[in-house]
Protein backbone atom coordinates (compact mmCIF):
# COMPACT_ATOMS: atom_id res chain seq x y z
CA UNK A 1 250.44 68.94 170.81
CA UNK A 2 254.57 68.47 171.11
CA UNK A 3 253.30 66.39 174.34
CA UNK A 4 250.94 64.61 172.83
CA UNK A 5 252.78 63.38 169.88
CA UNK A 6 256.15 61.98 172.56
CA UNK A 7 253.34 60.42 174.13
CA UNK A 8 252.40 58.52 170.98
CA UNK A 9 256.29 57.53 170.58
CA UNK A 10 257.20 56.54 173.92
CA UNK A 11 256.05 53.00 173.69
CA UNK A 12 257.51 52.39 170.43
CA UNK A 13 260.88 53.46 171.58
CA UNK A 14 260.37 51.65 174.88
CA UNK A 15 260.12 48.09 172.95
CA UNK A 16 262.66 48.84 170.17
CA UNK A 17 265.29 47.01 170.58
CA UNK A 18 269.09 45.61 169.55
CA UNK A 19 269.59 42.69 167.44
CA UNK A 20 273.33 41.47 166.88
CA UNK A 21 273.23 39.25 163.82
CA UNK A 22 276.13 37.09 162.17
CA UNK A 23 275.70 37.15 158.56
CA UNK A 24 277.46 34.99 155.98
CA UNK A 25 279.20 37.45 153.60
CA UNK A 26 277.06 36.28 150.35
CA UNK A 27 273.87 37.00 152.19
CA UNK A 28 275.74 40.79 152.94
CA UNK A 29 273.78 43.38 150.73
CA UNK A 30 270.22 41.39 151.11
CA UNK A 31 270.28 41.29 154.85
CA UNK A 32 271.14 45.37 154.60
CA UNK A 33 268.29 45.48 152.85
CA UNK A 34 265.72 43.76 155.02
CA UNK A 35 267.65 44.98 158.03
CA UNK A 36 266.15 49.10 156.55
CA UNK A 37 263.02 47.34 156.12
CA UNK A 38 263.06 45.72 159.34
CA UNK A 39 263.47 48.89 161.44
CA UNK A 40 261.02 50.93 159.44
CA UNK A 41 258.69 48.54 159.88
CA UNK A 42 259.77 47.43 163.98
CA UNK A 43 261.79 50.32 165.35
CA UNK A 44 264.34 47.12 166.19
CA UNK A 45 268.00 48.23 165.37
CA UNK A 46 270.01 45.52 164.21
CA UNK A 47 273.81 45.27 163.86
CA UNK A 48 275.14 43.44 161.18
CA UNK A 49 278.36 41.32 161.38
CA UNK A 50 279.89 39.48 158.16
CA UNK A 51 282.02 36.68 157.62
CA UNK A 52 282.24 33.13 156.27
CA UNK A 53 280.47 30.47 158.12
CA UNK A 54 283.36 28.82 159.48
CA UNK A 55 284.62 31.83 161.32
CA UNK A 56 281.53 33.33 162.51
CA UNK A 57 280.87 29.90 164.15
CA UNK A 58 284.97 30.38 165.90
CA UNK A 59 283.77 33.58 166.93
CA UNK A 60 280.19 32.26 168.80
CA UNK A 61 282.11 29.18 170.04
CA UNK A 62 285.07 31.63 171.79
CA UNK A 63 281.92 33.80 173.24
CA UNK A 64 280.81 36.49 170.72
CA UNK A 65 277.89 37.75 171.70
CA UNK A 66 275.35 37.26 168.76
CA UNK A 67 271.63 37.06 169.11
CA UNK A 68 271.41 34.98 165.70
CA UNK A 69 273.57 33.50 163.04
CA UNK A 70 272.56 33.63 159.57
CA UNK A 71 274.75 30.64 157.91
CA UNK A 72 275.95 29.68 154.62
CA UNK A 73 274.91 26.22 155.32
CA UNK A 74 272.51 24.16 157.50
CA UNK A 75 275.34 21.86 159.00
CA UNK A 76 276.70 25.09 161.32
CA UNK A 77 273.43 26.07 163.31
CA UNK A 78 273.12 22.32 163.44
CA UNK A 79 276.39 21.88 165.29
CA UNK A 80 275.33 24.81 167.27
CA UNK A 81 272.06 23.37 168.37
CA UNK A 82 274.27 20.14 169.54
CA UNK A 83 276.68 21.47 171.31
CA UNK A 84 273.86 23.69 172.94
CA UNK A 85 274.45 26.95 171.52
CA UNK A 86 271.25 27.32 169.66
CA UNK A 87 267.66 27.27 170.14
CA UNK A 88 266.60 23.90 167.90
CA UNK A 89 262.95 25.47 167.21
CA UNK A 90 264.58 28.25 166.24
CA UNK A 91 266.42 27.01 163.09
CA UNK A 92 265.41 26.70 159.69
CA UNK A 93 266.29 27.29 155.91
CA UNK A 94 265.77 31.03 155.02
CA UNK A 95 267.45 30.94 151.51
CA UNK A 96 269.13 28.38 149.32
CA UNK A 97 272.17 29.51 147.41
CA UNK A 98 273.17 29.95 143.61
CA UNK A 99 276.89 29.41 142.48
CA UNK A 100 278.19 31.21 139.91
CA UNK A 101 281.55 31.56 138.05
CA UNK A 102 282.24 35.20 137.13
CA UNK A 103 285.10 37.29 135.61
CA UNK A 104 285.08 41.04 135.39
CA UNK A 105 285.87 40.87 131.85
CA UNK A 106 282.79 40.83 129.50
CA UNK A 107 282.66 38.02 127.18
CA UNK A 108 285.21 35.75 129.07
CA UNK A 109 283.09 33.23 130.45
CA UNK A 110 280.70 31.47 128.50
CA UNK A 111 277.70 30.52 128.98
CA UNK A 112 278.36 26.78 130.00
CA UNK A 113 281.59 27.37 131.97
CA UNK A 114 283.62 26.13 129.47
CA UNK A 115 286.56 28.77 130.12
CA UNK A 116 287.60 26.48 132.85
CA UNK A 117 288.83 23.64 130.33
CA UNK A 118 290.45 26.72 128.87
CA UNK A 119 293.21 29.51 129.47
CA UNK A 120 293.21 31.68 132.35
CA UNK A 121 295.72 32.63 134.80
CA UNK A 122 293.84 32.15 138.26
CA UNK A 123 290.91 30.94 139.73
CA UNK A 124 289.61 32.23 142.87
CA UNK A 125 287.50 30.25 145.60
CA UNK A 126 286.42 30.71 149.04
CA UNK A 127 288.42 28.56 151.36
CA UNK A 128 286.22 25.36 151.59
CA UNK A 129 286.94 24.65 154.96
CA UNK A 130 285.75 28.25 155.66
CA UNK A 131 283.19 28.70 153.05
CA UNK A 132 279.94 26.88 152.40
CA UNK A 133 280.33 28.21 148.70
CA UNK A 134 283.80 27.21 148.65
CA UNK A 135 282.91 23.72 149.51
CA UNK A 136 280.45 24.24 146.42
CA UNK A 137 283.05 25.50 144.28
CA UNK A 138 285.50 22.66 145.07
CA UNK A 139 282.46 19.96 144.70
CA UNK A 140 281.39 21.50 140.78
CA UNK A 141 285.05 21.28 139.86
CA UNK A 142 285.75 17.64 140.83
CA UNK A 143 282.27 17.10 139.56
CA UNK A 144 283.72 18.11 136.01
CA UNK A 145 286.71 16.41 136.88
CA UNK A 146 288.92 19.61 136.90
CA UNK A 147 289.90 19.88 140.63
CA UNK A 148 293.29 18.49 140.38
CA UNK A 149 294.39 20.15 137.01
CA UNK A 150 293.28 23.68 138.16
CA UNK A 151 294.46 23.25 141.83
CA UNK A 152 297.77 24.83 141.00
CA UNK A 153 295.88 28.40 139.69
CA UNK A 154 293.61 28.48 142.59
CA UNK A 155 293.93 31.37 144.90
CA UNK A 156 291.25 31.17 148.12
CA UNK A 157 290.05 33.72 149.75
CA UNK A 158 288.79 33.56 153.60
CA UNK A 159 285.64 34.76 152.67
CA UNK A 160 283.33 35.39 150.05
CA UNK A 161 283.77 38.94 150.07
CA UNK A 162 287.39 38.95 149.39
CA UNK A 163 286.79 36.29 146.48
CA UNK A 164 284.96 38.54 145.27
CA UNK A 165 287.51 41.30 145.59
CA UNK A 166 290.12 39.24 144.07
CA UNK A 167 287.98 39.15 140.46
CA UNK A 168 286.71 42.55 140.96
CA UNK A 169 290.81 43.80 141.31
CA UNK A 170 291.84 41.43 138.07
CA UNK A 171 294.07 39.63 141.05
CA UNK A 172 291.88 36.37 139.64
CA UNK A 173 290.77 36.32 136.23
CA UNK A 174 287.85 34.25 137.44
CA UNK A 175 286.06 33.55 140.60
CA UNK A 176 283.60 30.74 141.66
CA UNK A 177 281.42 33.20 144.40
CA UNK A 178 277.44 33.02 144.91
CA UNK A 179 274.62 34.55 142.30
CA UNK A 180 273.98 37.41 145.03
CA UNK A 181 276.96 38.81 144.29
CA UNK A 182 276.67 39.24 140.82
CA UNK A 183 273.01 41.27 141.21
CA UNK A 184 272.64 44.87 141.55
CA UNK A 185 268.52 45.43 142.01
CA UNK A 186 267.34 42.42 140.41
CA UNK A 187 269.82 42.86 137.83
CA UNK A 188 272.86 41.28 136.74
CA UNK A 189 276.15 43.21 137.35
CA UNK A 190 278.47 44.05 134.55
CA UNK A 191 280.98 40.93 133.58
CA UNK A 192 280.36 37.51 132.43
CA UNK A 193 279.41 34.41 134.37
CA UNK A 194 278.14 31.15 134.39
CA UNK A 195 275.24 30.12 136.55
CA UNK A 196 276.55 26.61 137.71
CA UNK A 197 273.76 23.86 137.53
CA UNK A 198 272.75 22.38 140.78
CA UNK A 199 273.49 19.16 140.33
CA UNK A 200 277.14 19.76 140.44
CA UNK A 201 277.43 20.87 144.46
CA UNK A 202 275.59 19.62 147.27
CA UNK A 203 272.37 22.01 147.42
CA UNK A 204 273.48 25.42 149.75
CA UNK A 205 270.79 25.13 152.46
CA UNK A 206 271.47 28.46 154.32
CA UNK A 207 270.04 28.36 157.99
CA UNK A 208 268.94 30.68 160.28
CA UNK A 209 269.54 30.19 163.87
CA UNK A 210 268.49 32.12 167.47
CA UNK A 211 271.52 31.45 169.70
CA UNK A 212 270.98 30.49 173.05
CA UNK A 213 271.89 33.84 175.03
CA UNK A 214 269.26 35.42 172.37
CA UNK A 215 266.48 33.06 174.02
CA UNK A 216 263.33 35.27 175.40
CA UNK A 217 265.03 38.11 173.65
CA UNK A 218 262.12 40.26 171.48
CA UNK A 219 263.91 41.83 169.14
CA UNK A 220 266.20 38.89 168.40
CA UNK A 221 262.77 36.58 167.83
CA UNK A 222 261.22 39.57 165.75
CA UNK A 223 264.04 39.48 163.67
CA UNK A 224 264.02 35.61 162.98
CA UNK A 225 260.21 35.86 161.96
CA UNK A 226 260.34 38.39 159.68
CA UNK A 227 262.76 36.87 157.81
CA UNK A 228 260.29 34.24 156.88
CA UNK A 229 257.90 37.22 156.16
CA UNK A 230 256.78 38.31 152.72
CA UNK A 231 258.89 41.57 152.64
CA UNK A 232 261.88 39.86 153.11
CA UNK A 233 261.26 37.14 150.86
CA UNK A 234 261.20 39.05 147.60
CA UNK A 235 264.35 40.76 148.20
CA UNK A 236 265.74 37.10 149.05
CA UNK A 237 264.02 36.28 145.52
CA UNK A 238 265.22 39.77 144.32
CA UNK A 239 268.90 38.35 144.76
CA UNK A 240 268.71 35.30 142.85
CA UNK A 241 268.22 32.87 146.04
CA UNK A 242 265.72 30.04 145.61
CA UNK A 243 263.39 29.68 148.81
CA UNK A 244 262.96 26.82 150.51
């Protein structure tokens, strides 16, 4: 019986495989998610790297070796496919992003965002040369016509993450960072915040990408797929993303 039954698991192990994914840090606790769901379902392992767009794509230009890249944007694993890094077929829009503007404090922000005509200490953004969702945040405030008379309380952080961190510590008494962060199993996490309306920022178009040293490679191409799968989609849902 013990024979039989390592008989019956040999081939699965034989095809599992490794996939090494670049993630965008607001896409950090969803992809952990489908990455469980992934291997229960595939036996593929996949290892999870986070960052903000900008440097993830420094780190695949100097050589890291990624199987995929799952942006912040659409323009990265565009410039990737161009300077022939990335598999064009490969690419396409897995989730489109939500900006929000949160404080730790309950109560602070309002429900149109009108704290930001009003008094606080520091605002914290994602570097927008960096960040997708910095870009965003810089975009909604000139959009209000507040970028240069809040420029002076801005602090950015390199990454979403540690925008994030910077509310979550009180070192910012707000911080422009994306919906996902702000939702804890469908629900919202404690604070305040204001979901921005879209037609402030350039829509988030967050691409997926297979990089070229990835081509041919099973798990890598497993992975990509069942991200556009059903299972994966409701968590994307689950976290506030819209799909394309």
């Amino acid at each position: 019986m013990r024979l039989f039954l390592l008989l019956l698991l040999c081939p699965l192990t034989a095809q599992a495989g490794e996939v090494r994914a670049a993630v965008a840090a607001n896409f950090t606790v969803a992809a952990q998610r489908i990455v469980e769901m992934f291997r229960a379902d595939t036996g593929h392992h996949v290892k999870l790297s986070y960052g903000s767009t900008g440097k993830l794509y420094s780190q695949i230009k100097a050589g890291a070796p990624f199987d995929v890249l799952l942006a912040a944007d659409d323009t990265t694993p565009e410039k990737l496919v161009r300077e022939g890094r990335g598999i064009p077929a490969s690419r396409y829009t897995y989730a489109i992003g939500k900006l929000v503007l949160w404080s730790k404090k309950p109560g602070f922000v309002d429900a149109q965002g009108h704290i930001l005509q009003g008094r606080f200490d520091t605002l914290a953004i994602a570097n927008p040369k960096l960040a997708p969702y910095g870009m965003a945040a810089q975009e909604t405030l000139e959009s209000l016509g507040l970028w240069h008379g809040v420029k002076a309380r801005i602090v950015m952080g390199e990454s979403l993450s540690q925008t994030l961190q910077f509310a979550d510590t009180g070192n910012a008494d707000l911080a422009f960072i994306a919906l996902a962060q702000t939702m804890k199993d469908g629900k919202p996490i404690a604070g305040s915040r204001w979901v921005v309306p879209m037609h402030l920022f350039n829509p988030i178009r967050q691409d997926a990408l297979l990089l070229t040293q990835a081509q041919n490679r099973t798990a890598a191409e497993a992975f990509l797929k069942y991200l556009k799968g059903a299972k994966a989609a409701a968590v994307i849902k689950a976290f506030g993303y819209d799909l394309p």
